[in-house]
C-alpha atoms as a PDB file:
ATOM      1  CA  UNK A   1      11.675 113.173 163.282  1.00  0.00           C
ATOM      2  CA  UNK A   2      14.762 113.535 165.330  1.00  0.00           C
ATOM      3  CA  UNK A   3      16.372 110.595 166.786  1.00  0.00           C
ATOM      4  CA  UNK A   4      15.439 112.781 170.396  1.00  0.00           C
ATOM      5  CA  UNK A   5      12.049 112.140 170.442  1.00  0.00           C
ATOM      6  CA  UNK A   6      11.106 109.233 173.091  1.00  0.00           C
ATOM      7  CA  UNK A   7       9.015 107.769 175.645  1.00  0.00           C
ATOM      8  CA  UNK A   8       9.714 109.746 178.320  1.00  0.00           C
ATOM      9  CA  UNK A   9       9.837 112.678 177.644  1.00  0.00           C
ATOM     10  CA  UNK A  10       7.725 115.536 179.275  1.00  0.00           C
ATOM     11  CA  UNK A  11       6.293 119.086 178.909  1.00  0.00           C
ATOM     12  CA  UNK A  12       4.193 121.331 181.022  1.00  0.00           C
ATOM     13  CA  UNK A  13       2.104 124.155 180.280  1.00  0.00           C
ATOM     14  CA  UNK A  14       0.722 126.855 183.155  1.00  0.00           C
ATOM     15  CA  UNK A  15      -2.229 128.999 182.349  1.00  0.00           C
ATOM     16  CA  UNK A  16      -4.438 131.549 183.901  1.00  0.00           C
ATOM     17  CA  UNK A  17      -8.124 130.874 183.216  1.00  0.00           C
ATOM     18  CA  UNK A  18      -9.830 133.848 181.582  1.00  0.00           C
ATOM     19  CA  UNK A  19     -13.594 133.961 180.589  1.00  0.00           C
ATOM     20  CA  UNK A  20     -12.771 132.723 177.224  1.00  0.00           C
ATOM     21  CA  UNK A  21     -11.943 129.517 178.294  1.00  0.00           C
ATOM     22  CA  UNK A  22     -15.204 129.030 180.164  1.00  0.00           C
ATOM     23  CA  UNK A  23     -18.756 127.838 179.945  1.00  0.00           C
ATOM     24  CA  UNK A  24     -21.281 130.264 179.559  1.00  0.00           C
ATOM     25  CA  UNK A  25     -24.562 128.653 180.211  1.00  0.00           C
ATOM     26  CA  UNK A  26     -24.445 128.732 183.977  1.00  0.00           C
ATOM     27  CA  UNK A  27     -24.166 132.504 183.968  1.00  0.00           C
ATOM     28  CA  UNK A  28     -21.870 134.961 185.135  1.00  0.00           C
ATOM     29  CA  UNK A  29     -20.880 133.120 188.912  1.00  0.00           C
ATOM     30  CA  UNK A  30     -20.995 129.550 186.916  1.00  0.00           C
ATOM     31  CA  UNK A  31     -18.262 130.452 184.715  1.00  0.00           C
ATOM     32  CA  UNK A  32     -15.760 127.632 184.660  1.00  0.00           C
ATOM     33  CA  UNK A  33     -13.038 126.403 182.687  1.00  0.00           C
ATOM     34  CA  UNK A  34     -14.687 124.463 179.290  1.00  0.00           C
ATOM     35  CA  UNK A  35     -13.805 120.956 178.265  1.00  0.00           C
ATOM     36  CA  UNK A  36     -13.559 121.763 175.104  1.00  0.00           C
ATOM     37  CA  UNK A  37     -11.077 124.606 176.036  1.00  0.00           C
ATOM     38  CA  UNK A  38      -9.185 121.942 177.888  1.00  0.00           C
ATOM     39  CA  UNK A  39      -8.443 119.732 175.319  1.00  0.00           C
ATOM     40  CA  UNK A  40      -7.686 122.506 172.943  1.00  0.00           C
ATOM     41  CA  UNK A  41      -4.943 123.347 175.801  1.00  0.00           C
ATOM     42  CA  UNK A  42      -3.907 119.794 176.217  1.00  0.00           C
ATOM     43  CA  UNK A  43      -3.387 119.359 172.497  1.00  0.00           C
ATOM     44  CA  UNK A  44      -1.348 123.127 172.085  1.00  0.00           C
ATOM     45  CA  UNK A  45       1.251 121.485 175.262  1.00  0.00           C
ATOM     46  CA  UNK A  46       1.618 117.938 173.284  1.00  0.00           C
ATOM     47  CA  UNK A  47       2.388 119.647 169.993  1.00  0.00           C
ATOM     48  CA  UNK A  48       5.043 122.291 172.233  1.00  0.00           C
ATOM     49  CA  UNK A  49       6.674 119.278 173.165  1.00  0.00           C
ATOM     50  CA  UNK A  50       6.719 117.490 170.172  1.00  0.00           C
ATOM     51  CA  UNK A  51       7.888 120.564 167.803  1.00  0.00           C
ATOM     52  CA  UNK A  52      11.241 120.421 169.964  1.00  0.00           C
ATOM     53  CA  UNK A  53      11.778 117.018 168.714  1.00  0.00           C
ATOM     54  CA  UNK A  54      10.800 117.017 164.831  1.00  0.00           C
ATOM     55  CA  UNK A  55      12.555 117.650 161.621  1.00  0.00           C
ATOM     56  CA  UNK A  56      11.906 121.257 159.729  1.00  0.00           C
ATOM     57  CA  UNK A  57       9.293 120.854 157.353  1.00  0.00           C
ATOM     58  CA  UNK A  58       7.575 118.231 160.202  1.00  0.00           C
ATOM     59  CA  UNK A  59       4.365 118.997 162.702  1.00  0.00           C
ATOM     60  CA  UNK A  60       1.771 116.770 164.387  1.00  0.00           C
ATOM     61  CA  UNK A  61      -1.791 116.414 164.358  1.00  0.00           C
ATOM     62  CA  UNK A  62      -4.041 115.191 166.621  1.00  0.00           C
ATOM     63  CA  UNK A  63      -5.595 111.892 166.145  1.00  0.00           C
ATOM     64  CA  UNK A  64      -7.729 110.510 169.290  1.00  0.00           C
ATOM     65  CA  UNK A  65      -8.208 112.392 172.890  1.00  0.00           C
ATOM     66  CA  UNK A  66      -9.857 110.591 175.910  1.00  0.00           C
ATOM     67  CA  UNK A  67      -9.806 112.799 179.296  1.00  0.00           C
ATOM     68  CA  UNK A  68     -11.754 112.824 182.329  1.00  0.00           C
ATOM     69  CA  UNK A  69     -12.385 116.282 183.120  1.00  0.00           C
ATOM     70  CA  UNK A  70     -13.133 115.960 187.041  1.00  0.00           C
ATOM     71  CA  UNK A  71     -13.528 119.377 188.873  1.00  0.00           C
ATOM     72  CA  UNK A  72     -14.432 123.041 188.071  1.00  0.00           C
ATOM     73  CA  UNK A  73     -11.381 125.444 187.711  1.00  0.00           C
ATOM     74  CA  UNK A  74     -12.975 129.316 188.028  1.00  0.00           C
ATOM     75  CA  UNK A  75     -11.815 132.437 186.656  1.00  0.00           C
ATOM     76  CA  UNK A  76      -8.572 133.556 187.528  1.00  0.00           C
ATOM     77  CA  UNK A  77      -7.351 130.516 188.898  1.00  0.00           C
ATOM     78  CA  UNK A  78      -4.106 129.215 187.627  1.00  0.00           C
ATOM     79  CA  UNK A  79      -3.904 125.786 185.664  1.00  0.00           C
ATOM     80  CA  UNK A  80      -0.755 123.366 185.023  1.00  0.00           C
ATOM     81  CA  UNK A  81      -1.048 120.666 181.923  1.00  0.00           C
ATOM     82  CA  UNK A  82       1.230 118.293 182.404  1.00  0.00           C
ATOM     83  CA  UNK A  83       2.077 115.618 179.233  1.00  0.00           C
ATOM     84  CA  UNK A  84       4.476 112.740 178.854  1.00  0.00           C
ATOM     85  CA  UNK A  85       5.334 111.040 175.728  1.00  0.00           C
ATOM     86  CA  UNK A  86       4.147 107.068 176.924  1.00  0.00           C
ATOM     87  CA  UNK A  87       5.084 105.640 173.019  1.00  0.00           C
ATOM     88  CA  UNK A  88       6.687 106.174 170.208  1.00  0.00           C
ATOM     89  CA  UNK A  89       5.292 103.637 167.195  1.00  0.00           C
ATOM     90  CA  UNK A  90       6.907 104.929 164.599  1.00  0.00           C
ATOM     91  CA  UNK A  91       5.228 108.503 163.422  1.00  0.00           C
ATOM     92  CA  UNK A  92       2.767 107.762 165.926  1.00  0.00           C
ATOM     93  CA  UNK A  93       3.004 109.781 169.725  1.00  0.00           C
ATOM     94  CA  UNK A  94       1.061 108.279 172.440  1.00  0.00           C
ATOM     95  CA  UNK A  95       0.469 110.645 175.782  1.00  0.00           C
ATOM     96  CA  UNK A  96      -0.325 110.700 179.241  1.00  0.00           C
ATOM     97  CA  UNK A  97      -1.937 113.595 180.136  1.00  0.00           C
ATOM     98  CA  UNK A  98      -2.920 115.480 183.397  1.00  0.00           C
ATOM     99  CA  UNK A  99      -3.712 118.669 184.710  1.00  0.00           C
ATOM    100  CA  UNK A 100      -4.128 120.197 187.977  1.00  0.00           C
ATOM    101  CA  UNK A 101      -5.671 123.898 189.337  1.00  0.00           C
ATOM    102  CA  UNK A 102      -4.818 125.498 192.813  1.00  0.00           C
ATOM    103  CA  UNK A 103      -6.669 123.393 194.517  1.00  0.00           C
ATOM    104  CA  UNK A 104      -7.178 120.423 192.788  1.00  0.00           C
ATOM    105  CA  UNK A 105      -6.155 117.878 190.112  1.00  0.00           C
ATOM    106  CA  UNK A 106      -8.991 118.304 187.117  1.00  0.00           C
ATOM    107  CA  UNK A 107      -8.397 116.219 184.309  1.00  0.00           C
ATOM    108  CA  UNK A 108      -6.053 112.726 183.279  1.00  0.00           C
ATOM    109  CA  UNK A 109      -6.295 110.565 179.881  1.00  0.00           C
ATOM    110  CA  UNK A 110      -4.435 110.088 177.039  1.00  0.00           C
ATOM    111  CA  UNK A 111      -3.751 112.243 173.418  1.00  0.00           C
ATOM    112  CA  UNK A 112      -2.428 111.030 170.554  1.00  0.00           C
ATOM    113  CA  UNK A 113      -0.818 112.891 167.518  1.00  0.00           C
ATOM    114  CA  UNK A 114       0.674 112.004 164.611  1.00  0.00           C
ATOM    115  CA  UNK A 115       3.919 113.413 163.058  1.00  0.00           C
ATOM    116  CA  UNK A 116       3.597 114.843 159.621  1.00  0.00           C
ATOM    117  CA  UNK A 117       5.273 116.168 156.453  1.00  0.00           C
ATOM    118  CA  UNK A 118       3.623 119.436 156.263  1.00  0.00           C
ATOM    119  CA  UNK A 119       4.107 119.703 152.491  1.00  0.00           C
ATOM    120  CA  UNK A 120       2.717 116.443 151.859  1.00  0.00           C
ATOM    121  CA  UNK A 121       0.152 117.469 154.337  1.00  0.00           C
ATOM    122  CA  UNK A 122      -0.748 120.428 152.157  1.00  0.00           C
ATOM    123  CA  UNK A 123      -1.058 118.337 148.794  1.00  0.00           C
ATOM    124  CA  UNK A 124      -3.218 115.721 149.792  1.00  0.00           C
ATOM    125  CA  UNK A 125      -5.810 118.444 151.452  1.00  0.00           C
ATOM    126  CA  UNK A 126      -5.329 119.924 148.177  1.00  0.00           C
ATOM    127  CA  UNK A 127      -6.535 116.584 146.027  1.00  0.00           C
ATOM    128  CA  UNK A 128      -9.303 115.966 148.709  1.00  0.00           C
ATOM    129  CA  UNK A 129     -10.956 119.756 148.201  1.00  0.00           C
ATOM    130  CA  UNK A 130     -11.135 118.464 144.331  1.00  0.00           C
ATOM    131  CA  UNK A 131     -13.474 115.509 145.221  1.00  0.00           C
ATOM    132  CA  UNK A 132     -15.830 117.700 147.049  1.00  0.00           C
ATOM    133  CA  UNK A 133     -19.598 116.671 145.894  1.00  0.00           C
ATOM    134  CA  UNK A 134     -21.924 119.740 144.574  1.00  0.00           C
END
């Protein structure tokens, strides 16, 4: 990790809702930007940040999301993410997280990811696969 990564520091993401991102079970004029589609958006503008400040050979994972995800954003209406680094515990990144749509603000909580050697990352997936059961 670079010695510029630090509380403080923020990142913000804008997307355009398409009907990928939504819920399909209220049909066609219930369409609405998912939750799950949400977080996977909140966790894509943590990691931009974060890649800015970490060594080659480094990335983060995600370890623990909480969000409140408070009003429907429809198709076609524009969404900002907003994230700020609140700690920094050693390769552990605690965020504040928030979004807003045109109209309103949809979503605040937290994310946290964790910064790690990719290589190492790699072998020990490697040596778990091996103790898979039959």
């Amino acid at each position: 990790m670079k010695e510029s990564l630090r509380a403080g520091l923020t990142h913000e993401r804008q997307i355009t809702i398409d009907r990928e991102r939504t819920i399909t079970f209220m049909g066609e004029e219930g369409r609405v930007y998912a939750t799950p589609e949400l977080v996977r958006d909140i966790e894509v503008t943590c990691r931009e940040l974060l890649l800015e400040h970490v060594d080659e050979g480094e990335d983060s994972v995600g370890t623990a999301i909480s969000i409140q995800h408070s009003a429907p954003t429809p198709v076609g209406m524009t969404v900002w993410i907003a994230v700020e680094i609140a700690a920094v515990e050693g390769r552990l990144i605690n965020l504040k997280v928030s979004a807003k749509d045109e109209a309103d603000p949809i979503c605040k909580g937290t994310h946290s990811r964790f910064i790690v050697d990719k290589a190492k990352t790699v072998e020990r997936l490697k040596a778990k696969g091996t103790k898979r059961q039959p």
